[in-house]
Protein backbone atom coordinates (compact mmCIF):
# COMPACT_ATOMS: atom_id res chain seq x y z
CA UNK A 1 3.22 -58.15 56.63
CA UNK A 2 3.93 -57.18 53.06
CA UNK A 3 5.04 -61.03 51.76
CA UNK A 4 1.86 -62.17 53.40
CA UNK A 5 -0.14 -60.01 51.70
CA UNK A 6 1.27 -60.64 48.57
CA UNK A 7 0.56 -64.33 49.51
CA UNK A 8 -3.05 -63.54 50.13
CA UNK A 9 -3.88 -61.79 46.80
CA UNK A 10 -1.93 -64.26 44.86
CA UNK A 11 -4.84 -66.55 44.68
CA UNK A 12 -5.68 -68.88 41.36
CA UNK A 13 -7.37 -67.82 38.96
CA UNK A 14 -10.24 -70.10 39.29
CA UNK A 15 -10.70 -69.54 43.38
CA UNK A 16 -11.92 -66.08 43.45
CA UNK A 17 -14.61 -65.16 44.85
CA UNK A 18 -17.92 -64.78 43.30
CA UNK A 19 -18.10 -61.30 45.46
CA UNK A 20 -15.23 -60.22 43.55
CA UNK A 21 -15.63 -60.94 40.15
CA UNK A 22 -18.86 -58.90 40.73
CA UNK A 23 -16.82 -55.78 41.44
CA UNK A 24 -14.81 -56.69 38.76
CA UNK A 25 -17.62 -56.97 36.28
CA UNK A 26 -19.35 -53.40 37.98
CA UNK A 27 -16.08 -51.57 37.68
CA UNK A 28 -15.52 -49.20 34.62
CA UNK A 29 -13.06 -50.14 32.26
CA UNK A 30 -10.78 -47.32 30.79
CA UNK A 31 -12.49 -47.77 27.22
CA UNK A 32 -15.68 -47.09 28.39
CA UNK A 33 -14.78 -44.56 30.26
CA UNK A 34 -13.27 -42.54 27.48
CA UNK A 35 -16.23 -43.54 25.03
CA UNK A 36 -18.96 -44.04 27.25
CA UNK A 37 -20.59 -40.94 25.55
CA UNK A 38 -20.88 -42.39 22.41
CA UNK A 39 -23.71 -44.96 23.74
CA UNK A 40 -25.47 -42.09 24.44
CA UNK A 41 -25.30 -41.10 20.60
CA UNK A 42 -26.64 -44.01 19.72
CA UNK A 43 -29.54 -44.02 21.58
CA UNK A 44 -30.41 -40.56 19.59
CA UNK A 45 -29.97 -42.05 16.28
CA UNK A 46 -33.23 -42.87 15.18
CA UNK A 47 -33.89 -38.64 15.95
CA UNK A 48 -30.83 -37.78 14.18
CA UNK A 49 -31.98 -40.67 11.21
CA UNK A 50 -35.21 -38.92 11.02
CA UNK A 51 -33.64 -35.33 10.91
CA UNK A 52 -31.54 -36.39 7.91
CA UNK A 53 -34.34 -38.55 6.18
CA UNK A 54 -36.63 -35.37 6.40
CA UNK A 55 -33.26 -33.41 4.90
CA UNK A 56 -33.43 -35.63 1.50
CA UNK A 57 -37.33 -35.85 1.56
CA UNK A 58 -37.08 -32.09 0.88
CA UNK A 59 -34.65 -31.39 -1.24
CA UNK A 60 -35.92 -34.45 -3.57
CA UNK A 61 -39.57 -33.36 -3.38
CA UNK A 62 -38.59 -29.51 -4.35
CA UNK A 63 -37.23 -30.69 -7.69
CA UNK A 64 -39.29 -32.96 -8.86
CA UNK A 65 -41.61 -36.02 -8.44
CA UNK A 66 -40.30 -39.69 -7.77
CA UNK A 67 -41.22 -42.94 -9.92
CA UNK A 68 -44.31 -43.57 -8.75
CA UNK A 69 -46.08 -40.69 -8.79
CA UNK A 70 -44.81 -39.56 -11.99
CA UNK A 71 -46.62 -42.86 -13.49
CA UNK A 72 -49.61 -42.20 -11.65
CA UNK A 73 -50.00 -39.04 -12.82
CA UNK A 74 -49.35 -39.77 -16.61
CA UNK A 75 -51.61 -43.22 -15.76
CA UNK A 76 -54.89 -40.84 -14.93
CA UNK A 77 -53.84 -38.26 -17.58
CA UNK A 78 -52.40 -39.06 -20.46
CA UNK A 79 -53.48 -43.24 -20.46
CA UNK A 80 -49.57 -44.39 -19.27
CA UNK A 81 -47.71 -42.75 -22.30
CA UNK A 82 -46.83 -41.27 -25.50
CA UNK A 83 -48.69 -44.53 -27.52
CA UNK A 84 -52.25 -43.59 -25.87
CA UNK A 85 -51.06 -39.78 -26.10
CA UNK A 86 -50.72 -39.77 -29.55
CA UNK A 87 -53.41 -42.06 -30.77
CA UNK A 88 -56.15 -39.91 -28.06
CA UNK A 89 -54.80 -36.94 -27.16
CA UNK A 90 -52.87 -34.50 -29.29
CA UNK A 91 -55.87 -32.30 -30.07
CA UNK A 92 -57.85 -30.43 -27.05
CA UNK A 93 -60.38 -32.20 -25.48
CA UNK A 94 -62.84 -31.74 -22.62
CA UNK A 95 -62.83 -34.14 -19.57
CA UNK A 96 -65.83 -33.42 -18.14
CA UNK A 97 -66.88 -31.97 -14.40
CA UNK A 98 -65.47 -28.90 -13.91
CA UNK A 99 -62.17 -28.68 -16.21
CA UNK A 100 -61.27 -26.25 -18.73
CA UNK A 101 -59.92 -27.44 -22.54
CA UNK A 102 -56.98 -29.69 -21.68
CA UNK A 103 -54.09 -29.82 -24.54
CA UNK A 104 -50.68 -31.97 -23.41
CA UNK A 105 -50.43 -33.73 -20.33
CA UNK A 106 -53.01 -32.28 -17.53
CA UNK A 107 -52.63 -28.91 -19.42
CA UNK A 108 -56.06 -27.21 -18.45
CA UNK A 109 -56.61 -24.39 -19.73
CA UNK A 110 -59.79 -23.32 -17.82
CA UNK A 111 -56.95 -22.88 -14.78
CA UNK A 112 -54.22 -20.80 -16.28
CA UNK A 113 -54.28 -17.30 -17.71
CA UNK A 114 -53.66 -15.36 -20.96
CA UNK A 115 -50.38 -14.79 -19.85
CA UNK A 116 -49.14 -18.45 -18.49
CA UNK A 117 -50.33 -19.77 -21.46
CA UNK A 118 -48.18 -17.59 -24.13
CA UNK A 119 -45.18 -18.22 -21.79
CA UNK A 120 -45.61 -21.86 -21.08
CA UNK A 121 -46.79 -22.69 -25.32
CA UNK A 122 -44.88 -20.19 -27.08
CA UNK A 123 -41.67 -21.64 -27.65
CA UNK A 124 -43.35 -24.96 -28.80
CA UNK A 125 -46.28 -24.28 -31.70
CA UNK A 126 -46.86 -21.18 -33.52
CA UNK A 127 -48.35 -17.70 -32.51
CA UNK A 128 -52.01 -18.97 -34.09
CA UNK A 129 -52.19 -22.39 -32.39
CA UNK A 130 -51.50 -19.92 -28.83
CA UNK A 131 -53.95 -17.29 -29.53
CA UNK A 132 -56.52 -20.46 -29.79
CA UNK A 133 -55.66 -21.96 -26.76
CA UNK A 134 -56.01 -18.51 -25.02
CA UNK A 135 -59.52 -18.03 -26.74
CA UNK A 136 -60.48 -20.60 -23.93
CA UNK A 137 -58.20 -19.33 -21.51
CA UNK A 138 -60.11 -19.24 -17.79
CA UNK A 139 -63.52 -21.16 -19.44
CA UNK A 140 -64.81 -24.31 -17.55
CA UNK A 141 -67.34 -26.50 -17.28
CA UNK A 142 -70.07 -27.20 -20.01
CA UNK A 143 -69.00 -23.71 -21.20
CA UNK A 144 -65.38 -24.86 -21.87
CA UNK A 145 -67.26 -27.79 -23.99
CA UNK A 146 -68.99 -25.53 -26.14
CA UNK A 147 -66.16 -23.32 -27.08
CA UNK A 148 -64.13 -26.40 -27.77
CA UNK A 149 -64.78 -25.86 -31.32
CA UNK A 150 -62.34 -22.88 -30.98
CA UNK A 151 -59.34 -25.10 -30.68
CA UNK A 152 -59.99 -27.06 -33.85
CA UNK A 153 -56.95 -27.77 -36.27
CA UNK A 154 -54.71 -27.73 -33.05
CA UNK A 155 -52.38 -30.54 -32.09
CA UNK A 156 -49.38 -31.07 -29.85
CA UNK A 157 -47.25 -33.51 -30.50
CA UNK A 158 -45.51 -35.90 -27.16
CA UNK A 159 -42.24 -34.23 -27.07
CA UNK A 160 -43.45 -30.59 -26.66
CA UNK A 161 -46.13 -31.85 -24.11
CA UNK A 162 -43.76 -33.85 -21.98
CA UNK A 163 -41.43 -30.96 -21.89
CA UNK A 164 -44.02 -28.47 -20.75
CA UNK A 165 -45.45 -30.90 -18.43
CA UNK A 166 -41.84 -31.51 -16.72
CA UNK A 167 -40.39 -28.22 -16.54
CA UNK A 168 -43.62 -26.00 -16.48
CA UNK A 169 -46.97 -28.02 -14.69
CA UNK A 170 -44.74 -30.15 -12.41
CA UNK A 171 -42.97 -27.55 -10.82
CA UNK A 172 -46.17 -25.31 -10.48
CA UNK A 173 -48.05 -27.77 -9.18
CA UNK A 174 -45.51 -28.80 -6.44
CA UNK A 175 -45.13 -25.04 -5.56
CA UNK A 176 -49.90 -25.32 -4.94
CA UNK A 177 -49.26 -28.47 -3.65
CA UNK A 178 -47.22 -26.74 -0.38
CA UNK A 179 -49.43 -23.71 -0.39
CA UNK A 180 -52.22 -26.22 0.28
CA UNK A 181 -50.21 -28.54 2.63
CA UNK A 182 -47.54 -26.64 4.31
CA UNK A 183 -44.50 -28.65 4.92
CA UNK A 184 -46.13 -31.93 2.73
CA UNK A 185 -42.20 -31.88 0.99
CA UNK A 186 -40.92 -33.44 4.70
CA UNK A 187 -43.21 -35.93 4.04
CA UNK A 188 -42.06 -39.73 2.09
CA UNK A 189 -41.66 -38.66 -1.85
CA UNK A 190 -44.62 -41.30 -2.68
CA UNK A 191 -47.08 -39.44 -0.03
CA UNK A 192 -45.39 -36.19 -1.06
CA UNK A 193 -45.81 -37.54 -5.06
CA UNK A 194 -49.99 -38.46 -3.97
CA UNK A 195 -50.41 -35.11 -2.74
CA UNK A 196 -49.51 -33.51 -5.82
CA UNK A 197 -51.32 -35.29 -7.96
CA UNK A 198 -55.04 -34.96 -5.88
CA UNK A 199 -53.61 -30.95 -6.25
CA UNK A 200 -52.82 -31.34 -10.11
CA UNK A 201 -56.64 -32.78 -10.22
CA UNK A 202 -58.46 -30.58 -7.79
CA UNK A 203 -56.65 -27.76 -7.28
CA UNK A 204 -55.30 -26.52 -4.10
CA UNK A 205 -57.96 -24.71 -2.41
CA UNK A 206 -59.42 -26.20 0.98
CA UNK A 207 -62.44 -24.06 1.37
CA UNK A 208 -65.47 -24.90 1.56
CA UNK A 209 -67.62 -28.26 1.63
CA UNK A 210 -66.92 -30.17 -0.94
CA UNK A 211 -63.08 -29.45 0.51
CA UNK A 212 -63.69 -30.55 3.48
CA UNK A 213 -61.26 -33.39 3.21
CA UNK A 214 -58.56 -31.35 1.95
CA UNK A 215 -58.93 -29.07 4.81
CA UNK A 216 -58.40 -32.42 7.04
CA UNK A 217 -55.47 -33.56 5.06
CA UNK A 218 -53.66 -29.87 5.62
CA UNK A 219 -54.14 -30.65 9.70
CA UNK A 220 -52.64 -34.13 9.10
CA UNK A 221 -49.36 -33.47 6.84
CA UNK A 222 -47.40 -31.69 9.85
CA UNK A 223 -48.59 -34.97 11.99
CA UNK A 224 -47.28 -37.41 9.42
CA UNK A 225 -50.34 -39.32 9.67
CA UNK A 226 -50.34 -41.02 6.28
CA UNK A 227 -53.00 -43.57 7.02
CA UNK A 228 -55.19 -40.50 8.00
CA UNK A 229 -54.35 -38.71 4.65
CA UNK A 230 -54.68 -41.81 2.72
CA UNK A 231 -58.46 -42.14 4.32
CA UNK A 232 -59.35 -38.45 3.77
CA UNK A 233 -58.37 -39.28 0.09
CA UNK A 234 -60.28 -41.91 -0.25
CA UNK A 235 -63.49 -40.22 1.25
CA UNK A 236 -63.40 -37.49 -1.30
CA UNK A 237 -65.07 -40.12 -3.40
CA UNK A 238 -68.47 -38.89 -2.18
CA UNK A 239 -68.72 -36.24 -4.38
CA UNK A 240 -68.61 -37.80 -7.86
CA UNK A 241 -70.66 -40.59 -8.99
CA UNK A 242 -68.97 -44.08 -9.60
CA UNK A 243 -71.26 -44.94 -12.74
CA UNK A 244 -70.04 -41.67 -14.61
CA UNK A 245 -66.72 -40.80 -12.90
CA UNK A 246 -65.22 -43.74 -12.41
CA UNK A 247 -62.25 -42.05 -13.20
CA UNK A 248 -62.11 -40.19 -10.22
CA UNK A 249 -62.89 -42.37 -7.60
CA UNK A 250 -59.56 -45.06 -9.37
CA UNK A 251 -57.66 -42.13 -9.10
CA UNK A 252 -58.58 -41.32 -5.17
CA UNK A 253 -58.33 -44.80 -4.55
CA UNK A 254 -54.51 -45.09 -6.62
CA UNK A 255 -53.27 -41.90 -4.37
CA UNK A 256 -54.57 -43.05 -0.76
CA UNK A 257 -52.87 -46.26 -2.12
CA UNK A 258 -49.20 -44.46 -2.57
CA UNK A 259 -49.68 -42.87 0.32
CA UNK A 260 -50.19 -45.91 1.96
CA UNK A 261 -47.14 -47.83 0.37
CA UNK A 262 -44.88 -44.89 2.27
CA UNK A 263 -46.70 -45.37 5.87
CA UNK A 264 -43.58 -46.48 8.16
CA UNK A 265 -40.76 -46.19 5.66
């Protein structure tokens, strides 16, 4: 009995059965039996990729803005650079609309106190050129226009107005920017980078209707809907005129546009 049935299941290699190479195919091998659990890892990766991509988004976006949106920003305010900077720039000026005196690089004095201002100037012009630029401390508008005067003789060269604009406005205006949008610093650092810069422009308030879009935007960030953002953006460009703030509405139009560049990355 034993010989023949080591006769029987001594069959060549190429006569098995189809039956049974089936139930050799379906049975478990020992690897996959040890590491079968691993496949299931793998099928969780793109959670655990996300996870960890939303890890760096923050900690980048919390100190400090990327490439992009860095240029942007010193695109719309200071022309690209220290060449425009210095030949434009270096005294106060008005922009129009609703801003304050500006001095350095967005520096708008209609939006910062008494206070901010000595702390933020002080250690870069003298005590006189300060107590000028907090004559106009907190004025906007046409108002801020007519008491430009006040800042006369005043001028800042690019190193102290890149400093203050990297280690003073950026930071403050990240810290608005997720008071407006809470949890916008999970979000791509281009998106994240847009964001600030409609906040270092506007402001961070969403009330009322002229904010209507901002209040949108706020619903979308925790959604991660960055074609929705980048369309809010773009609709704000209702409220200023195209013939005398063009400005404005190549500015919307450059953030929706970031914002757009980080949709699916």
């Amino acid at each position: 009995m034993f010989g023949m049935w080591r006769r029987r299941s001594r069959k060549p290699q190429g006569q098995r059965s189809s039956r049974s190479k089936l139930k050799t195919a379906a049975r478990p091998s020992i690897f996959s039996f040890l590491f079968g659990r691993k496949k299931v890892q793998e099928k969780k990766a793109p959670t655990i990729h996300s996870q960890a991509a939303e890890h760096l988004y923050k900690r980048k976006n919390r100190s400090g803005l990327n490439t992009a949106a860095m240029k942007l920003i010193l695109d719309f305010e200071v022309g690209g650079g220290e060449r425009y900077y210095n030949s434009k720039l270096k005294a106060p000026c008005w922009p129009g609309a609703s801003s304050g005196v500006t001095v350095g690089i967005g520096y708008d004095l209609g939006y910062k106190s008494a206070s901010q201002i000595r702390n933020d100037w002080s250690k870069h012009l003298p005590s006189w050129k300060v107590n000028k630029l907090v004559e106009v401390s907190g004025v906007k508008g046409r108002k801020a226009l007519d008491l430009l005067w006040r800042t006369r003789g005043i001028e800042i060269d690019w190193d102290a107005a890149l400093e203050v604009y990297k280690e003073k406005t950026i930071p403050r205006f990240i810290a608005t920017t997720l008071r407006a949008f809470p949890g916008a610093d999970l979000l791509h650092p281009s998106a994240f980078g847009a964001l600030v810069s409609l906040v270092f422009n506007r402001g961070g308030s969403v009330n009322g209707s002229r904010r209507s879009e901002m209040l949108a935007i706020r619903g979308l960030v925790p959604k991660k809907d960055y074609s929705g953002m980048a369309r809010k953006i773009r609709e704000m460009k209702r409220l200023w005129s195209k013939s005398k703030l063009r400005g404005l509405h190549r500015r919307r139009d450059a953030e929706a546009n970031l914002i757009d560049s980080a949709a699916g990355l």
